[in-house]
N, C-alpha and C. Protein backbone atom coordinates (compact mmCIF):
# COMPACT_ATOMS: atom_id res chain seq x y z
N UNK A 1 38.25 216.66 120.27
CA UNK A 1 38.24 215.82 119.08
C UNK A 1 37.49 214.53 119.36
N UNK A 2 36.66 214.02 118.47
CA UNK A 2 35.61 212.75 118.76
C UNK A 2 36.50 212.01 118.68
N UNK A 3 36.35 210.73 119.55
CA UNK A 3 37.17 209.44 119.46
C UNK A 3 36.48 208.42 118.80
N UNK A 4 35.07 208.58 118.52
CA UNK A 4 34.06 207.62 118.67
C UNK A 4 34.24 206.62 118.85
N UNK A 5 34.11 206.45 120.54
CA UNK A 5 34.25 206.03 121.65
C UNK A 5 35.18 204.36 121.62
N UNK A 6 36.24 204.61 120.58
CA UNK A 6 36.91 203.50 120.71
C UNK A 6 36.60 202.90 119.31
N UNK A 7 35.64 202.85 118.27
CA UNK A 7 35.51 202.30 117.21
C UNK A 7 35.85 202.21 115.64
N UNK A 8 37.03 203.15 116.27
CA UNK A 8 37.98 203.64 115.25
C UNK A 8 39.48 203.55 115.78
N UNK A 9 40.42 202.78 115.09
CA UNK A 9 41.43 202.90 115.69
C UNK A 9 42.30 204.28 115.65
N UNK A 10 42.58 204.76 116.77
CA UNK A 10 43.47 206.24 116.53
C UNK A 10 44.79 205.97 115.44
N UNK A 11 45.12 207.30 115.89
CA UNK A 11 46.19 207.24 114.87
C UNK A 11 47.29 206.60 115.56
N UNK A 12 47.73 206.63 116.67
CA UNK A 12 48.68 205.71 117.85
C UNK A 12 48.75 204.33 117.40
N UNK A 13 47.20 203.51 117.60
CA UNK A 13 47.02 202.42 117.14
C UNK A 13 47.31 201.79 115.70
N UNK A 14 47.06 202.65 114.96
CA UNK A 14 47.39 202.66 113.61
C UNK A 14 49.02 202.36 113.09
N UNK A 15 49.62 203.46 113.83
CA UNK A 15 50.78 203.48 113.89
C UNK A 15 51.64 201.99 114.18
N UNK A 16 51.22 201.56 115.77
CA UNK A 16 51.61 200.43 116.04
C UNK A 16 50.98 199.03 115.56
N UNK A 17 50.09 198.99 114.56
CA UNK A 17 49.70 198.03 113.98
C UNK A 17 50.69 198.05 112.46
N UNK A 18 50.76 198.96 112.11
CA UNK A 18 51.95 198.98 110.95
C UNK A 18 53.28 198.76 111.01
N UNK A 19 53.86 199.26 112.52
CA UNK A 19 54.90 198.76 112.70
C UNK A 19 54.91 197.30 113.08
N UNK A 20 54.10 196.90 113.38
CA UNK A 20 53.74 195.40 114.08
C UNK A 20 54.32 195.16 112.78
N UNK A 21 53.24 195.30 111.71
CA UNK A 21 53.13 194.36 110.43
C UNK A 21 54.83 194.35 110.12
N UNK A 22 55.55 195.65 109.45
CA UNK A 22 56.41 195.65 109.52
C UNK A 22 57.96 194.47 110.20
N UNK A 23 57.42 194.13 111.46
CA UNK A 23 58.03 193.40 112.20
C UNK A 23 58.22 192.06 111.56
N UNK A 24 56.48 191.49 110.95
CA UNK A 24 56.42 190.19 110.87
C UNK A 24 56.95 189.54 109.77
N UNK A 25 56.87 191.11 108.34
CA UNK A 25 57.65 190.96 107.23
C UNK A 25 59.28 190.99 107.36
N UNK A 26 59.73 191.83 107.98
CA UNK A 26 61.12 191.76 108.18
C UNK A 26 61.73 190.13 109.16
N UNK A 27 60.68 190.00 109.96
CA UNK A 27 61.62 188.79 110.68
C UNK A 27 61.34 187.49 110.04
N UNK A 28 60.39 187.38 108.88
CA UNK A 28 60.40 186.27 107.79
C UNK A 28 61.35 186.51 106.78
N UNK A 29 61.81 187.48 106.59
CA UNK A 29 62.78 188.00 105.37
C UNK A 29 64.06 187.51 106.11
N UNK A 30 64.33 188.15 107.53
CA UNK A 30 65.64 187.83 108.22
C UNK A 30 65.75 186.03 108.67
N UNK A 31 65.00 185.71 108.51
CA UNK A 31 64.76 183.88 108.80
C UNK A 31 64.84 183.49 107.78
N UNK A 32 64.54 183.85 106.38
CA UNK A 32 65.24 183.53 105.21
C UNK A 32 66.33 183.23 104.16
N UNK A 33 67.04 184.96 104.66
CA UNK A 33 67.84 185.02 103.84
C UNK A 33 68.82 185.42 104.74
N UNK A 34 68.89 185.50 106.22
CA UNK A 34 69.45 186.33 106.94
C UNK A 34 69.91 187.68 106.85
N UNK A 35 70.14 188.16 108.38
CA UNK A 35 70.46 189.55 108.44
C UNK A 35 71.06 190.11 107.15
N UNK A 36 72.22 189.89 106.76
CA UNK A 36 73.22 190.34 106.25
C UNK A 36 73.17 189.95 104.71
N UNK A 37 72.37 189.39 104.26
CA UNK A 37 71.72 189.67 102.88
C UNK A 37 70.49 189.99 102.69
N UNK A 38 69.85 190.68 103.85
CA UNK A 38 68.79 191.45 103.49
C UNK A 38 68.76 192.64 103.84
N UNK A 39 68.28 193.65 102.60
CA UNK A 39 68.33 195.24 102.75
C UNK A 39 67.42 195.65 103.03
N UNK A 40 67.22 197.02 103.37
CA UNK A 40 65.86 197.72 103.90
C UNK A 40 65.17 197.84 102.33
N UNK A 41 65.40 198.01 101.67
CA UNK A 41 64.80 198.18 100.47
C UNK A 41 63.72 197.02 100.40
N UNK A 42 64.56 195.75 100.38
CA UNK A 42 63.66 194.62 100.28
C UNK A 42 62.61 194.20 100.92
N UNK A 43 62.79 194.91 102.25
CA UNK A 43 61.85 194.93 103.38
C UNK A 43 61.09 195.42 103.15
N UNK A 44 61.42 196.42 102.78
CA UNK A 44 60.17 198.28 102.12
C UNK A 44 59.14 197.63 101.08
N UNK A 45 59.98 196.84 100.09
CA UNK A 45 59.31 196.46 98.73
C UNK A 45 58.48 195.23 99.51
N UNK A 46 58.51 194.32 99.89
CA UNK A 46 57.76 193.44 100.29
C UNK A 46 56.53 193.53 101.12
N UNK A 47 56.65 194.68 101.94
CA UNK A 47 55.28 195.68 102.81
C UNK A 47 54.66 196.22 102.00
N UNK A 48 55.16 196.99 100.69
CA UNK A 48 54.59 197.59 100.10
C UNK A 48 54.52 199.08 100.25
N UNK A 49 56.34 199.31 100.75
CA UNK A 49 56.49 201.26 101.07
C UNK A 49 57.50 201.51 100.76
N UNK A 50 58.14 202.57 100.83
CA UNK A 50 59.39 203.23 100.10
C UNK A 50 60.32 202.65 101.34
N UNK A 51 61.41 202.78 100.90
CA UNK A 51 62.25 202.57 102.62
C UNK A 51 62.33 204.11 102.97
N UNK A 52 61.78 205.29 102.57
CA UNK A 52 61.84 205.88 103.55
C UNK A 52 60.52 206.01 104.14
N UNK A 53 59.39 205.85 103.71
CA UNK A 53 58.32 205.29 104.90
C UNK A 53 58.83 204.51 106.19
N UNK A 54 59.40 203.53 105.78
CA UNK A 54 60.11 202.16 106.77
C UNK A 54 60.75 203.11 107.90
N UNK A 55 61.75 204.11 107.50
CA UNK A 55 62.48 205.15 108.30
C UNK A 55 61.60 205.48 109.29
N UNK A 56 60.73 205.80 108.95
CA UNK A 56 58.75 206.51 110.34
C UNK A 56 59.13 205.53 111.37
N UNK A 57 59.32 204.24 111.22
CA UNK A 57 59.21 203.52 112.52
C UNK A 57 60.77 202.97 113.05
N UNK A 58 61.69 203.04 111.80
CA UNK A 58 62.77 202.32 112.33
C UNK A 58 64.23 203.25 112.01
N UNK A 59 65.04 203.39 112.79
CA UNK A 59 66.21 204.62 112.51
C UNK A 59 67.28 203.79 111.10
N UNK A 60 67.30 202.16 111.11
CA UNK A 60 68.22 201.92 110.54
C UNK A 60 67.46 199.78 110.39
N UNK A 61 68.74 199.51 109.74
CA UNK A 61 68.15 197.94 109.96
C UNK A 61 68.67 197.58 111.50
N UNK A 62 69.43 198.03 111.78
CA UNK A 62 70.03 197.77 113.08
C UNK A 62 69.09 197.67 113.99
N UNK A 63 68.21 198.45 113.97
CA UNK A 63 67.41 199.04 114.82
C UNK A 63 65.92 197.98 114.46
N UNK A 64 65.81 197.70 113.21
CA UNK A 64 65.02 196.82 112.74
C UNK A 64 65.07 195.28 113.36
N UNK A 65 66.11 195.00 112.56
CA UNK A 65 66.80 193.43 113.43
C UNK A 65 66.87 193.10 115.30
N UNK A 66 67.14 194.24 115.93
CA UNK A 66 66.80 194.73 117.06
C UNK A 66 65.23 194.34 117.48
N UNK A 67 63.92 195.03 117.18
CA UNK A 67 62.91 195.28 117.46
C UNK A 67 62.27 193.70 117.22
N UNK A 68 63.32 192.93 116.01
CA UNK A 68 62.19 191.33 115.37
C UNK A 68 62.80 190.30 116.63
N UNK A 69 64.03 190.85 116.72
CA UNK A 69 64.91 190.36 117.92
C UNK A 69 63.86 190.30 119.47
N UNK A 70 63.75 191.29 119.95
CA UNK A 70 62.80 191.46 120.93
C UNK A 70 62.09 190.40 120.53
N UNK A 71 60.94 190.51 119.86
CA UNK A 71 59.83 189.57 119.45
C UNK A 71 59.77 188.58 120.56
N UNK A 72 61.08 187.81 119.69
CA UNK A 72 61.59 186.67 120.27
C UNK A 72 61.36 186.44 121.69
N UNK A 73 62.57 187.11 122.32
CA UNK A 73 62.84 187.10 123.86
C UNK A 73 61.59 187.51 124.68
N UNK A 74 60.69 188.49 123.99
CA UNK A 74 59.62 188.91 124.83
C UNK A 74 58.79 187.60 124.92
N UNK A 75 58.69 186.38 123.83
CA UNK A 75 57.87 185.12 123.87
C UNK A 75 58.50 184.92 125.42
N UNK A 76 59.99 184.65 125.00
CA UNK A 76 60.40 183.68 126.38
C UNK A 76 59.91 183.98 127.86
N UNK A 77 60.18 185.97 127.80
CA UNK A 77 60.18 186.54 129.07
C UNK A 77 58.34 186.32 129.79
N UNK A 78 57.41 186.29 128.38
CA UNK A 78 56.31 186.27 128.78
C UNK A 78 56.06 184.61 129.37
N UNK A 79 56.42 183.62 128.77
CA UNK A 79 56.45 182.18 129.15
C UNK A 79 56.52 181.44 130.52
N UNK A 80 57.94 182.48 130.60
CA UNK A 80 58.39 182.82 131.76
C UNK A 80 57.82 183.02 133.02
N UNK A 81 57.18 184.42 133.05
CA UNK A 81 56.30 184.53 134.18
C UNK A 81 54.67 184.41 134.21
N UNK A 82 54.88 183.71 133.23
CA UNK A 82 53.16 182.70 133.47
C UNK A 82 53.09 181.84 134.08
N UNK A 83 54.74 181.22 133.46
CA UNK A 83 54.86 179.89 134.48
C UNK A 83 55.60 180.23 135.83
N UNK A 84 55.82 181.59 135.96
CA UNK A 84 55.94 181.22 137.70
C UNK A 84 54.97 181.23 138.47
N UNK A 85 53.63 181.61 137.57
CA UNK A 85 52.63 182.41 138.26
C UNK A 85 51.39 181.17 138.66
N UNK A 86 51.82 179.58 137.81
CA UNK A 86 50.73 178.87 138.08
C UNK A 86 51.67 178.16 138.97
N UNK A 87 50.63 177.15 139.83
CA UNK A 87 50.85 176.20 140.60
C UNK A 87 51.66 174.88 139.61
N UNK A 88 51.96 173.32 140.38
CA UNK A 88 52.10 172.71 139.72
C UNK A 88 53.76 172.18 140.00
N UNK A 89 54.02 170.40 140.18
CA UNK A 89 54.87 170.55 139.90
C UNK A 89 56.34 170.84 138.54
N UNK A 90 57.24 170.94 139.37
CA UNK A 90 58.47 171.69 138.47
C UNK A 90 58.38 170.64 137.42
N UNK A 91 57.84 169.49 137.24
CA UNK A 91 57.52 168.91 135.80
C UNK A 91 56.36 169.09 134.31
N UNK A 92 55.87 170.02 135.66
CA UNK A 92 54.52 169.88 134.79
C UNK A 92 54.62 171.40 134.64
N UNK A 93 55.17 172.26 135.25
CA UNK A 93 56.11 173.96 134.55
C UNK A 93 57.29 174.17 133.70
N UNK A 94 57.63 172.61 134.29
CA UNK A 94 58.73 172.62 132.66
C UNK A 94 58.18 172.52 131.65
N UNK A 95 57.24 171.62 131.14
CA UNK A 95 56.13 171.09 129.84
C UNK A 95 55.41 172.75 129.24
N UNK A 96 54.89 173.51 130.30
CA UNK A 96 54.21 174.60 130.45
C UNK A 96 55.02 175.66 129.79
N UNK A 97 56.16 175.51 130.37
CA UNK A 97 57.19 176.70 129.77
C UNK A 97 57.12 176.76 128.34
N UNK A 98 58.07 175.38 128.27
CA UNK A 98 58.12 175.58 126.71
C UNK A 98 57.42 174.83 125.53
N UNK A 99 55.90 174.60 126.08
CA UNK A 99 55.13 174.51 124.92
C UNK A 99 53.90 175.95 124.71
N UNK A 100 54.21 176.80 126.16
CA UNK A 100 53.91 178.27 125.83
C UNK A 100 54.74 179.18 124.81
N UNK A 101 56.56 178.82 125.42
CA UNK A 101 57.37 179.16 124.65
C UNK A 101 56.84 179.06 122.95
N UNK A 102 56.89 178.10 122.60
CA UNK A 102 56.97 177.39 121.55
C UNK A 102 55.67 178.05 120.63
N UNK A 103 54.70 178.46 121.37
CA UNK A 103 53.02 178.79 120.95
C UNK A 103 53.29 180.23 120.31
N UNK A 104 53.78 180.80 121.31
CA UNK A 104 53.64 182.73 121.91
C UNK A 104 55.20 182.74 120.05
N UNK A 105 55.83 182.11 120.32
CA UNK A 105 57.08 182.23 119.34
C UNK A 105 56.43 182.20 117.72
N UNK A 106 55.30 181.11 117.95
CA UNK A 106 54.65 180.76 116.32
C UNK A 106 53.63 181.96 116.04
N UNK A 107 52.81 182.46 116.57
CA UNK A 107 52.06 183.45 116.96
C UNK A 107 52.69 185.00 116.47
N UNK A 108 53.86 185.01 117.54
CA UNK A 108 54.18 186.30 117.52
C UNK A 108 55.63 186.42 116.06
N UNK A 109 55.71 185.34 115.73
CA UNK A 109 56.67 185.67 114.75
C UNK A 109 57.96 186.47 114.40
N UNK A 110 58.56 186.22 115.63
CA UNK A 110 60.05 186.95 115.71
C UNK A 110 61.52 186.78 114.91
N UNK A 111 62.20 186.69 115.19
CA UNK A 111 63.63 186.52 114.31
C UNK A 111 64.59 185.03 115.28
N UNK A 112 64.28 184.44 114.41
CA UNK A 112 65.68 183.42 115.12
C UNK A 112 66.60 183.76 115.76
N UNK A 113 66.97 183.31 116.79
CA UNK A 113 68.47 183.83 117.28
C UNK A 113 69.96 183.16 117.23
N UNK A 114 71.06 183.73 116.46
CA UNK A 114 71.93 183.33 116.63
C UNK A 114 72.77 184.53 116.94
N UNK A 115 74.25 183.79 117.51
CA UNK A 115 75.14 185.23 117.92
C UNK A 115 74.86 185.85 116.53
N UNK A 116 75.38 185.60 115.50
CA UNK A 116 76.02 186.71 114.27
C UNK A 116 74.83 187.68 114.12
N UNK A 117 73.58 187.23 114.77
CA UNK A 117 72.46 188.21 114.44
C UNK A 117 72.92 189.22 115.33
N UNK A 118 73.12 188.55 116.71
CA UNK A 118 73.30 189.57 117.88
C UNK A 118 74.52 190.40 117.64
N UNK A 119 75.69 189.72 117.51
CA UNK A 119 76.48 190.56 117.15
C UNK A 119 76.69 191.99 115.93
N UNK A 120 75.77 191.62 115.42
CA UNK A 120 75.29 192.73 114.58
C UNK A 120 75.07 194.43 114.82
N UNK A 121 74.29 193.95 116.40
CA UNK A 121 73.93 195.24 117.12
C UNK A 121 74.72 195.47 117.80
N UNK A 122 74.16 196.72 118.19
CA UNK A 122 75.16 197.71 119.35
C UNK A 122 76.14 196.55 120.26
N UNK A 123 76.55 197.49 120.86
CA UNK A 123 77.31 196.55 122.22
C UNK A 123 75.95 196.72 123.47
N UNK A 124 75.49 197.78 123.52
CA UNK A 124 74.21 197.75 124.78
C UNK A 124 73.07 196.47 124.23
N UNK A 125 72.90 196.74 123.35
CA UNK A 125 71.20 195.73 122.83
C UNK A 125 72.46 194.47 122.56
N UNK A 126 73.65 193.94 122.47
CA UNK A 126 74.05 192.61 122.24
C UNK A 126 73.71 192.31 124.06
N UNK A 127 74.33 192.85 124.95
CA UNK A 127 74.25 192.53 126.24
C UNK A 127 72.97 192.75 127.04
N UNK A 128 72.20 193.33 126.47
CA UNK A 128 70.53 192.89 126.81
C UNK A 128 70.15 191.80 126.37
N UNK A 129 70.68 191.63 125.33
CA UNK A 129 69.62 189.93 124.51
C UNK A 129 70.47 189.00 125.40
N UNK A 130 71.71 189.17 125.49
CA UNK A 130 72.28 188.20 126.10
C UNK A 130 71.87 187.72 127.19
N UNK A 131 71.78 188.68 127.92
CA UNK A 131 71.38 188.80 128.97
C UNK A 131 69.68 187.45 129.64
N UNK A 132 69.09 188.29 128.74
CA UNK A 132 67.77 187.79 128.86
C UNK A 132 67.35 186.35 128.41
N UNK A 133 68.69 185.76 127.77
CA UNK A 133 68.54 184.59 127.18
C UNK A 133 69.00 183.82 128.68
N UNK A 134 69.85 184.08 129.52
CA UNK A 134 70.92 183.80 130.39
C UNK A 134 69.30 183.78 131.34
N UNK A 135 68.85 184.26 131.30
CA UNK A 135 67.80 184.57 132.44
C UNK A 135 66.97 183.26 132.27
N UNK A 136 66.52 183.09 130.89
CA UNK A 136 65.22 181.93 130.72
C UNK A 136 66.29 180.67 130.96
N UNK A 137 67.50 180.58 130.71
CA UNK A 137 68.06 179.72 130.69
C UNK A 137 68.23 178.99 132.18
N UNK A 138 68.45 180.03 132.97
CA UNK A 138 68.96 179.68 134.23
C UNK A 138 67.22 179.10 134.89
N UNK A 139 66.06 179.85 134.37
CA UNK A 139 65.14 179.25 135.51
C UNK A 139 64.68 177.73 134.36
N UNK A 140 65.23 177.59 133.15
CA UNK A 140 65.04 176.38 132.72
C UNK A 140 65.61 175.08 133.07
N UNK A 141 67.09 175.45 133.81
CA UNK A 141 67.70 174.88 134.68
C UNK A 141 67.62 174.33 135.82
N UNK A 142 67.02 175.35 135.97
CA UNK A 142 66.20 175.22 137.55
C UNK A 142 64.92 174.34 137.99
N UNK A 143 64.11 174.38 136.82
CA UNK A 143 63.05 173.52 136.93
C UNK A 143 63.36 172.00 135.81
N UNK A 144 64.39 171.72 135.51
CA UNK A 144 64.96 170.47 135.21
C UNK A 144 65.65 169.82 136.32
N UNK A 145 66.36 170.68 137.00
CA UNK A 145 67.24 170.07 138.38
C UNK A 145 65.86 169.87 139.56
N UNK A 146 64.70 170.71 139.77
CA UNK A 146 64.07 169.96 140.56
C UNK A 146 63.08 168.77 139.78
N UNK A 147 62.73 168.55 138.48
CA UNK A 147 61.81 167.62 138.26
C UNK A 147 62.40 166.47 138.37
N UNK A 148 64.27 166.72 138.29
CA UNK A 148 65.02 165.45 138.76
C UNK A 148 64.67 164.94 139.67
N UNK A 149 64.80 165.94 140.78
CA UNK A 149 64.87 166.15 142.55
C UNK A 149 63.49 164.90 142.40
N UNK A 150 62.32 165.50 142.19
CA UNK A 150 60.69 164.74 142.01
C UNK A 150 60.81 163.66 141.46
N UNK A 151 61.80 162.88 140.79
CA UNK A 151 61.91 161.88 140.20
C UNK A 151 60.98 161.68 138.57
N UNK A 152 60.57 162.46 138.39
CA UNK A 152 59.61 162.93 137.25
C UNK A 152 60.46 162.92 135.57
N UNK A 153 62.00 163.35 135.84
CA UNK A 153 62.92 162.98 134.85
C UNK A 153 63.83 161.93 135.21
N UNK A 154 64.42 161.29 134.44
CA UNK A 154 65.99 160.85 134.77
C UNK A 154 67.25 161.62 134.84
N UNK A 155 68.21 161.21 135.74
CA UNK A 155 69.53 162.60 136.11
C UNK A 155 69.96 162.31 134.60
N UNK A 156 69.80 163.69 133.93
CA UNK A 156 70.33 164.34 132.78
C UNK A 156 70.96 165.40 133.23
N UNK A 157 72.01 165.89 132.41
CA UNK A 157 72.87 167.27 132.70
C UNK A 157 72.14 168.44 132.21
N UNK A 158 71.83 168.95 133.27
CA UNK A 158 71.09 170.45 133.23
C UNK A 158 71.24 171.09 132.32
N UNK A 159 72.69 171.53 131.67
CA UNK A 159 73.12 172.44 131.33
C UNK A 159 72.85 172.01 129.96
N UNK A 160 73.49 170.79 129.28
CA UNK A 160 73.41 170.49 128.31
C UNK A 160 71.43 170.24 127.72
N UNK A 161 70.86 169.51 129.03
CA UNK A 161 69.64 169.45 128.40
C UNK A 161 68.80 171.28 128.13
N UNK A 162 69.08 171.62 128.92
CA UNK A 162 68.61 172.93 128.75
C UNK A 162 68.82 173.67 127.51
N UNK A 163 69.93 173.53 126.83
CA UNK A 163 70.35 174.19 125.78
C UNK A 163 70.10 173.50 124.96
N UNK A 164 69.72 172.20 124.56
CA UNK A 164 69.07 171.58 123.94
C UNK A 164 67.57 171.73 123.27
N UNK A 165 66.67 172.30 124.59
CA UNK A 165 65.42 172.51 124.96
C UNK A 165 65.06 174.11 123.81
N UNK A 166 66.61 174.69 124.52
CA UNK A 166 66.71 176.32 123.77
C UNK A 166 66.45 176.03 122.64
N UNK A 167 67.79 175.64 122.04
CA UNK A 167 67.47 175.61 120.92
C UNK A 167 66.71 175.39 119.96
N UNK A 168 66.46 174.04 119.97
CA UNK A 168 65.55 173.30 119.29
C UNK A 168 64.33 174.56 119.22
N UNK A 169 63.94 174.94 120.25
CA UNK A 169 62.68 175.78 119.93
C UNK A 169 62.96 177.11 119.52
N UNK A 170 64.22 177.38 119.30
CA UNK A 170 64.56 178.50 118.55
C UNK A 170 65.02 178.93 117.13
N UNK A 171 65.22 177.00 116.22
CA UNK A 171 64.73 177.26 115.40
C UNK A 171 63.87 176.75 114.80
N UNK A 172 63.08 176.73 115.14
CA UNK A 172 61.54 176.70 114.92
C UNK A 172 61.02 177.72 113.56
N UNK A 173 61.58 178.80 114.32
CA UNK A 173 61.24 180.25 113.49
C UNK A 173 62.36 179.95 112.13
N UNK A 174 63.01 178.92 112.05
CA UNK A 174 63.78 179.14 110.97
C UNK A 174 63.01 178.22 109.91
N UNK A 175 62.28 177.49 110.28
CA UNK A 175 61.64 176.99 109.21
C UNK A 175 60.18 176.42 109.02
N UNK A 176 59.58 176.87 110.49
CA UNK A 176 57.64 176.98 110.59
C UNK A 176 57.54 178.28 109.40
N UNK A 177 56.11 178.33 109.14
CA UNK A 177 55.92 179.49 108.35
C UNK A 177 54.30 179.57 108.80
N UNK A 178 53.67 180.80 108.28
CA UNK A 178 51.92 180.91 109.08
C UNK A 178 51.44 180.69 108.24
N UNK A 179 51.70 179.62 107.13
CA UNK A 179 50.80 178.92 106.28
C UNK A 179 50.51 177.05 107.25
N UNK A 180 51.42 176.75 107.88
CA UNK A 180 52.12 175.52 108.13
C UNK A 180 50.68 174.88 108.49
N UNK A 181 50.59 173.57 107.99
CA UNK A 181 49.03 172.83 107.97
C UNK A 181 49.33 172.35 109.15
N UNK A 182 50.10 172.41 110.52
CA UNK A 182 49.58 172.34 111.83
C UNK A 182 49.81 173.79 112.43
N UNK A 183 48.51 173.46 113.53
CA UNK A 183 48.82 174.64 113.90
C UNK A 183 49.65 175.16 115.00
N UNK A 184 50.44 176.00 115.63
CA UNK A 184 51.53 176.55 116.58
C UNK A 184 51.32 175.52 117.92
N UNK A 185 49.76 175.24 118.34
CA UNK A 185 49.23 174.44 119.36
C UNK A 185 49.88 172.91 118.99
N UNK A 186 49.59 172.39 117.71
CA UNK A 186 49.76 170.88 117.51
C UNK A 186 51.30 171.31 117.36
N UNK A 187 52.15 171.92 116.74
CA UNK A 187 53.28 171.88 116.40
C UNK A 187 53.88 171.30 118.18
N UNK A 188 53.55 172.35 119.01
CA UNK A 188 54.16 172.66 120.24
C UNK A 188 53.72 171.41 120.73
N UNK A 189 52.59 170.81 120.69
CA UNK A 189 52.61 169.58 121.59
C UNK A 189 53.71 168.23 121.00
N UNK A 190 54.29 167.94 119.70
CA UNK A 190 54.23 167.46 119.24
C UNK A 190 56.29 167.68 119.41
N UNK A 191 56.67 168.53 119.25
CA UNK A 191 58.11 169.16 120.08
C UNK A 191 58.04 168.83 121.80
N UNK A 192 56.72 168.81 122.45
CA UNK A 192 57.04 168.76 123.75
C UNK A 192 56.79 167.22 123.80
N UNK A 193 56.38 166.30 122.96
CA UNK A 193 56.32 164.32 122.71
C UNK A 193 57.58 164.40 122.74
N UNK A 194 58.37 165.15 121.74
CA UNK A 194 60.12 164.67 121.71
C UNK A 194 60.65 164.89 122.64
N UNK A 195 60.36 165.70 123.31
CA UNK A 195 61.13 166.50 124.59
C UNK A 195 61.33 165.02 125.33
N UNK A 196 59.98 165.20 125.74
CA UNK A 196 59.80 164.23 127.00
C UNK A 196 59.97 162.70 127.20
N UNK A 197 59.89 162.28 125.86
CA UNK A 197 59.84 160.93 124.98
C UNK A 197 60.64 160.81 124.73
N UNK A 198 61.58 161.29 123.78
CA UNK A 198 62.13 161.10 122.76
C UNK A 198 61.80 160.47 121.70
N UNK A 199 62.26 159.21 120.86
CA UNK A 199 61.85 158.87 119.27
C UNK A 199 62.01 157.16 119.79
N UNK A 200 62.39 156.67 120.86
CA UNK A 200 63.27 155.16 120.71
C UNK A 200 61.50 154.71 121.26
N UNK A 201 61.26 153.75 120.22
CA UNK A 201 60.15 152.59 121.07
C UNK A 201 60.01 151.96 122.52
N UNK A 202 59.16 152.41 122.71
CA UNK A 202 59.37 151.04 124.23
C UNK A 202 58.38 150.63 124.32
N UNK A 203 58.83 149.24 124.90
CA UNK A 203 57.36 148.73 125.44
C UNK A 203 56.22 148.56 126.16
């Protein structure tokens, strides 16, 4: 069978570009109105397919909310090991983290996270997300307790600043949109001024 030689997307590709799309409509619908007042129908109608087209890529919403879910965490996990992978100090990989975080999240357009989303799903996919949140968390920890160490921050509580850091950039997705007149780059630098700054004047 001709492929011609790449200048046609197969049917594979095809496939996963629709489910992509799929993704980006459902996890703006679920950042809207949340999980639990939005139906597959509405999802279907807003792509522009039956919900049983929608069925081709997804077994259920469960399974839907699941996949916009990923999105998410895959930003972090990718953030993640970019920044273990450059040089630099642990101040200047903290900044790195999460104004990649923050980029890869506007970009890739995933689902906000809160428990009631997670709790939604299985008991296996609640303790994977969990999981993986526990993961970015702990090396976000980690590179706040040494930029202390470097003198680069002031002693702040790890734990609390960290979850601070989370959050804030998690909901992001609850109310950026891919019309937003800055773009994911200016947004993210402009979250990482507050970070590091904060808002109080000095002289």
């Amino acid at each position: 069978m001709a492929n011609w030689n790449g200048a046609v997307a197969s049917r594979e590709e095809v496939r996963e570009q629709k489910r992509r799309a799929a993704l980006r409509v459902a996890s703006r619908i679920f950042n809207e109105k949340g999980y639990h007042a939005t139906s597959l129908d509405e999802v279907a109608d807003d792509i522009g397919v039956t919900k049983t087209a929608l069925y081709y890529y997804f077994k259920n919403k469960e399974q839907l909310l699941y996949e916009c879910m990923k999105l998410t965490y895959n930003c972090g996990q990718t953030a993640r090991l970019e920044t273990e992978a450059m040089d630099g100090s642990a101040f200047e990989k903290l900044q790195f983290l999460y104004g990649r975080f923050m980029e890869l999240l506007m970009e890739e357009r995933g689902v906000y996270t809160t428990m009631a989303n997670i709790r939604a799903l299985p008991e296996e996919a609640q303790q994977e997300l969990i999981e993986r949140r526990r993961q970015l968390d702990r090396y976000s920890r980690m590179l706040i307790e040494k930029a202390i160490e470097e003198g680069a921050i002031r002693s702040v509580d790890t734990r609390i600043t960290s979850n601070f850091f989370l959050g804030a950039v998690n909901w992001i997705l609850r109310w950026h949109t891919e019309d937003d007149a800055m773009t994911p780059k200016e947004v993210s630098a402009h979250f990482l001024d507050l970070f590091m700054n904060g808002i109080v004047k000095r002289d």
